[in-house]
N, C-alpha and C. Protein backbone atom coordinates (compact mmCIF):
# COMPACT_ATOMS: atom_id res chain seq x y z
N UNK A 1 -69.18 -6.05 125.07
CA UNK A 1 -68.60 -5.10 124.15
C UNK A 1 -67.08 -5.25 124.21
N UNK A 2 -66.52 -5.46 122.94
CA UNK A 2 -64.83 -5.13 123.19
C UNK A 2 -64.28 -3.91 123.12
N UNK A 3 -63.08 -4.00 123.27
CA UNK A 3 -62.18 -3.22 123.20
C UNK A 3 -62.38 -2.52 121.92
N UNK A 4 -61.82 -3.50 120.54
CA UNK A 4 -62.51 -2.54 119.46
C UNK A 4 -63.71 -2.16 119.00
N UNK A 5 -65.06 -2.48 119.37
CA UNK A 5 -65.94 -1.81 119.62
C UNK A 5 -66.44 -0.43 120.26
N UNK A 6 -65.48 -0.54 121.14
CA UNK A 6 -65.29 0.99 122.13
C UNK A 6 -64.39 1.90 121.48
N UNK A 7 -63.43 1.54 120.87
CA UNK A 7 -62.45 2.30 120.59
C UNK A 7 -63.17 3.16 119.35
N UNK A 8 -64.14 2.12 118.38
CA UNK A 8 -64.90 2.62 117.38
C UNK A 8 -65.77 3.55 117.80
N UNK A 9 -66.80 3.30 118.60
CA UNK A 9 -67.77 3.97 119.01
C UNK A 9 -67.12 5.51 119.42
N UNK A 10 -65.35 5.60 120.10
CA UNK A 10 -65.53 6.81 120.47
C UNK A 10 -65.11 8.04 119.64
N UNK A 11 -64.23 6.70 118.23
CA UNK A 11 -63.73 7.70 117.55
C UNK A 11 -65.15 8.48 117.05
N UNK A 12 -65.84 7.43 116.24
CA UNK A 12 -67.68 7.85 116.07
C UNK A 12 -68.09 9.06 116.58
N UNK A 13 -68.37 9.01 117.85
CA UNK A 13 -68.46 10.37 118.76
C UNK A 13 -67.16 11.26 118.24
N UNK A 14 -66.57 11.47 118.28
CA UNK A 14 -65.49 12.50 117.98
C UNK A 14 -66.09 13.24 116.73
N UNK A 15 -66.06 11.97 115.82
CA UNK A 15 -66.77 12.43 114.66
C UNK A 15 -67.76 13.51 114.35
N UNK A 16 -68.80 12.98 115.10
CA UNK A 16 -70.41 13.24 114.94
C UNK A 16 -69.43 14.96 115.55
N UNK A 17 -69.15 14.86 116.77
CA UNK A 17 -69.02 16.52 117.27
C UNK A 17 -68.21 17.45 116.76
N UNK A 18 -67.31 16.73 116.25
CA UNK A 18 -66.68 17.33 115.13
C UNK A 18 -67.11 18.41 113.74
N UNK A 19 -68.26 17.45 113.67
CA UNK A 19 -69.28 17.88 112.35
C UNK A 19 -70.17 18.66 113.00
N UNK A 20 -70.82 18.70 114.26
CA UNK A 20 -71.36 19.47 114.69
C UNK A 20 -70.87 20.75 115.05
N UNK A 21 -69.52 20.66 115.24
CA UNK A 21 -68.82 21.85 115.56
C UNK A 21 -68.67 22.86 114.17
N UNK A 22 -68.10 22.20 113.20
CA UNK A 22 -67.91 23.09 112.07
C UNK A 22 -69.48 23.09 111.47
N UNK A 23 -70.49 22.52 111.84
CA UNK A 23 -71.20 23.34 110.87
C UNK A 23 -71.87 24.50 111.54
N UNK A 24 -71.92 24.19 113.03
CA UNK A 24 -71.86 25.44 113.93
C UNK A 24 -71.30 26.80 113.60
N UNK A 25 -69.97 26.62 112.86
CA UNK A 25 -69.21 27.64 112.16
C UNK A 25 -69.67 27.92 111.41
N UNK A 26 -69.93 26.82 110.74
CA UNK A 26 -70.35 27.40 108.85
C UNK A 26 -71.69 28.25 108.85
N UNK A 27 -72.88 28.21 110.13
CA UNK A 27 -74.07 28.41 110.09
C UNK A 27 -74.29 29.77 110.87
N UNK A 28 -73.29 29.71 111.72
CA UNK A 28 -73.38 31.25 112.37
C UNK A 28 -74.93 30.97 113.29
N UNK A 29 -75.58 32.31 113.01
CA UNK A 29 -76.66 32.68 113.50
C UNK A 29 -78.10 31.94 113.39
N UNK A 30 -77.81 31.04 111.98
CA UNK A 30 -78.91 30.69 111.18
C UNK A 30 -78.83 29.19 112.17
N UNK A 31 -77.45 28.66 112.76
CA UNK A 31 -77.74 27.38 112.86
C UNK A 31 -79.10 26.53 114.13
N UNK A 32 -79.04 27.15 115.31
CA UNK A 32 -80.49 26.94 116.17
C UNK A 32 -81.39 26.73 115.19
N UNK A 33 -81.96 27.05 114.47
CA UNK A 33 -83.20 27.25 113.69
C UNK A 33 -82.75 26.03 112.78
N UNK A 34 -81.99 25.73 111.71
CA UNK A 34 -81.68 25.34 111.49
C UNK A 34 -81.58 23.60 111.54
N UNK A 35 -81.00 23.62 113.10
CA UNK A 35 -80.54 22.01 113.70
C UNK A 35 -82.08 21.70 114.20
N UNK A 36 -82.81 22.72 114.51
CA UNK A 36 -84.08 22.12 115.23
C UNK A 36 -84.88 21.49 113.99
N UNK A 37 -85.00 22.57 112.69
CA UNK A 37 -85.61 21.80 112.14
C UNK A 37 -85.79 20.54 111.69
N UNK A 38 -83.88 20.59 110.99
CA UNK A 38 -83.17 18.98 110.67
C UNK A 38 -83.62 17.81 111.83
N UNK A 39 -83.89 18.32 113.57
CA UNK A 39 -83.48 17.13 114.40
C UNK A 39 -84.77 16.80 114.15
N UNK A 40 -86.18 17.95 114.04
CA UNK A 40 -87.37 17.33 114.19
C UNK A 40 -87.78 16.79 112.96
N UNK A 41 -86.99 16.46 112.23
CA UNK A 41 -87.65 16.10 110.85
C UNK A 41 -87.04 14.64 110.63
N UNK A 42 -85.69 14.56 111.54
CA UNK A 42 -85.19 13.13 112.23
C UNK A 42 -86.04 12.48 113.14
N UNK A 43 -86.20 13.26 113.96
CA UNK A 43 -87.06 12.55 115.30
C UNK A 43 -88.60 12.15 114.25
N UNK A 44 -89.01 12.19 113.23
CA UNK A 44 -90.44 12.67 112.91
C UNK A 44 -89.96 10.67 112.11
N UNK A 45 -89.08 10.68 111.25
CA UNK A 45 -88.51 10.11 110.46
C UNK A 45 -88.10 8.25 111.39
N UNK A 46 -87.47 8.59 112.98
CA UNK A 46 -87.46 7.66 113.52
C UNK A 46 -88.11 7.08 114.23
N UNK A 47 -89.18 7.87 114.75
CA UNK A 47 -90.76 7.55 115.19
C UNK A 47 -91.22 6.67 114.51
N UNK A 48 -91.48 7.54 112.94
CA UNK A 48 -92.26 6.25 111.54
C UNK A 48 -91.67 5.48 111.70
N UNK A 49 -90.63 4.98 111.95
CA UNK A 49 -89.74 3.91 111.40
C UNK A 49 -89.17 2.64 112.83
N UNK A 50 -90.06 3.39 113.76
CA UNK A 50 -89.99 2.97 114.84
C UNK A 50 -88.09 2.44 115.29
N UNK A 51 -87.28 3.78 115.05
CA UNK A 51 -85.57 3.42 114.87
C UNK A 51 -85.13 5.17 115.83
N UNK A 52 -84.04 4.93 115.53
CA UNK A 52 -83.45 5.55 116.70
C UNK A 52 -83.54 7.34 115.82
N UNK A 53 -82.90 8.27 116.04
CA UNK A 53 -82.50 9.91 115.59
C UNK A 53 -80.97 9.32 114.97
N UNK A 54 -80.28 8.66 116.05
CA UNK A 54 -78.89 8.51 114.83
C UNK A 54 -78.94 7.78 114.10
N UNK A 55 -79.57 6.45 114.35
CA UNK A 55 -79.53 5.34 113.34
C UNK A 55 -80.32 6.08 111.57
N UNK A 56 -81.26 7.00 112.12
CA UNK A 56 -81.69 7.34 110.59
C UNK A 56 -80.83 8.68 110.28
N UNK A 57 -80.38 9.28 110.72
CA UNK A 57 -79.15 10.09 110.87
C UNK A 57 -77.91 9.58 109.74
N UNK A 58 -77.93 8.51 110.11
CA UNK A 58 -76.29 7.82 109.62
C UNK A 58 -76.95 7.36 108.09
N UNK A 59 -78.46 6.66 107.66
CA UNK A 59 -78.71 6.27 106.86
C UNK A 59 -78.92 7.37 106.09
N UNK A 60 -79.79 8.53 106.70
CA UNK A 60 -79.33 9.40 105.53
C UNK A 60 -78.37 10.22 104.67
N UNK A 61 -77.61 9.94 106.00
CA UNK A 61 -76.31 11.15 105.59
C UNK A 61 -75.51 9.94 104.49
N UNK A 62 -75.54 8.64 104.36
CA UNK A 62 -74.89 7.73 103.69
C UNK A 62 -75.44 8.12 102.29
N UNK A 63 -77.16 8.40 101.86
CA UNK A 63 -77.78 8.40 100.87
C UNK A 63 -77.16 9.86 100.15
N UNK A 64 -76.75 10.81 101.01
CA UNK A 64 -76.29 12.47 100.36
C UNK A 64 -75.16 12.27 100.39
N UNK A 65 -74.38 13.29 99.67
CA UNK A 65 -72.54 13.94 100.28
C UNK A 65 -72.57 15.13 100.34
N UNK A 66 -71.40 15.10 100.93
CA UNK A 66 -70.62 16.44 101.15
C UNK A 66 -71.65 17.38 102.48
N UNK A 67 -72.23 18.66 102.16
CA UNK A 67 -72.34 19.35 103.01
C UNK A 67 -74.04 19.03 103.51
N UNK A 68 -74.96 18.57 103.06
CA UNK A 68 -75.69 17.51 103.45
C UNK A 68 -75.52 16.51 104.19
N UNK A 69 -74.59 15.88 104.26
CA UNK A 69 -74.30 14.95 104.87
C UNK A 69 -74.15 15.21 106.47
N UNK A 70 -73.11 16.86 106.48
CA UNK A 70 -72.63 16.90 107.72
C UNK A 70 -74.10 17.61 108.12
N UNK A 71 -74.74 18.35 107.42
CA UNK A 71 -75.66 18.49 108.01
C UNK A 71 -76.44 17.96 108.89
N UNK A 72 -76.76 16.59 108.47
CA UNK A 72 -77.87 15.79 108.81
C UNK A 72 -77.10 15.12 110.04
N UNK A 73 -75.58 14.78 109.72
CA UNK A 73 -75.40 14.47 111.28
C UNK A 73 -75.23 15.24 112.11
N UNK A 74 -74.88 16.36 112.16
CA UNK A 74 -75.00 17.93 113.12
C UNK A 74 -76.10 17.62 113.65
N UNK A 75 -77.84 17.63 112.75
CA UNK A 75 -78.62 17.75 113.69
C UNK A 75 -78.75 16.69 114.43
N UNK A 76 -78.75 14.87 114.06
CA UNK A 76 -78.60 14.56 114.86
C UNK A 76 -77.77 14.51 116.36
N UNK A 77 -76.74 14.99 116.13
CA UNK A 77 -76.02 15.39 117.81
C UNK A 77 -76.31 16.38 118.32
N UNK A 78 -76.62 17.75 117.66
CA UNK A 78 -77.82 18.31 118.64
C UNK A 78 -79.15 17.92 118.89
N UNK A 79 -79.61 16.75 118.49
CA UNK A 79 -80.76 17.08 119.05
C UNK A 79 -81.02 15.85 119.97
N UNK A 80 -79.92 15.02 119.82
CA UNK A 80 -79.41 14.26 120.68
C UNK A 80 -79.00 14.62 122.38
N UNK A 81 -77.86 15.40 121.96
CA UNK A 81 -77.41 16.38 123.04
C UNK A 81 -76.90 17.74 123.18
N UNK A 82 -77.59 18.72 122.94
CA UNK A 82 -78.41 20.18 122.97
C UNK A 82 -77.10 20.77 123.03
N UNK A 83 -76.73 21.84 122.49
CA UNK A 83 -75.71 22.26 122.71
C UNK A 83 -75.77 23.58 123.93
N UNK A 84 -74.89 23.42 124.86
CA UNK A 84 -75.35 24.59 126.10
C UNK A 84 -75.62 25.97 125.54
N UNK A 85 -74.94 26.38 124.48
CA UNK A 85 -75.28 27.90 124.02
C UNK A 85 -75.02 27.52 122.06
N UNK A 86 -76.45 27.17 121.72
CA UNK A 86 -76.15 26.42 120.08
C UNK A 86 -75.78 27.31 119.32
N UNK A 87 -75.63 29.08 119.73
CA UNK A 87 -75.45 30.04 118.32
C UNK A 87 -73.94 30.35 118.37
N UNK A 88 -73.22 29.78 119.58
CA UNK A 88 -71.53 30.03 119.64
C UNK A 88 -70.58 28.57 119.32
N UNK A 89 -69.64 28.87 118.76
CA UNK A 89 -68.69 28.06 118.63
C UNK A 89 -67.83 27.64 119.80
């Protein structure tokens, strides 16, 4: 792996939590319920497809815009990696 490979990957991550963070905001109360459904409907999606939660994550959020988009990668990073308390910012 290089250097710019890493450097990519972490802006990436920044990204993804980034989007997870504000839609955390945007979702309030509703979002737990919410991210579980989106992650299991990822996880359901990368099973069939025998592929990863982000890799179909990234393909779908490419196929939507705007607030869809961040959606779909929100749930993938929670359901990736759980948020310690998912109904607070």
């Amino acid at each position: 792996m290089t250097d710019t490979a890493t450097e990519q990957q972490v802006r990436l991550a920044a990204q993804l939590y980034q989007a997870r963070d504000s839609v955390r905001r945007l979702l309030g109360d509703k979002y737990a319920v919410r991210m579980a459904e989106l992650g299991a409907s990822l996880q359901r999606l990368a099973t069939a497809r025998n592929s990863s939660v982000l890799k179909e994550a990234i393909s779908a959020a490419r196929a939507v815009s705007g607030m869809d988009s961040l959606l779909i990668l929100a749930a993938a990073v929670e359901h990736t990696e759980p948020s310690t308390e998912a109904g607070t910012p």
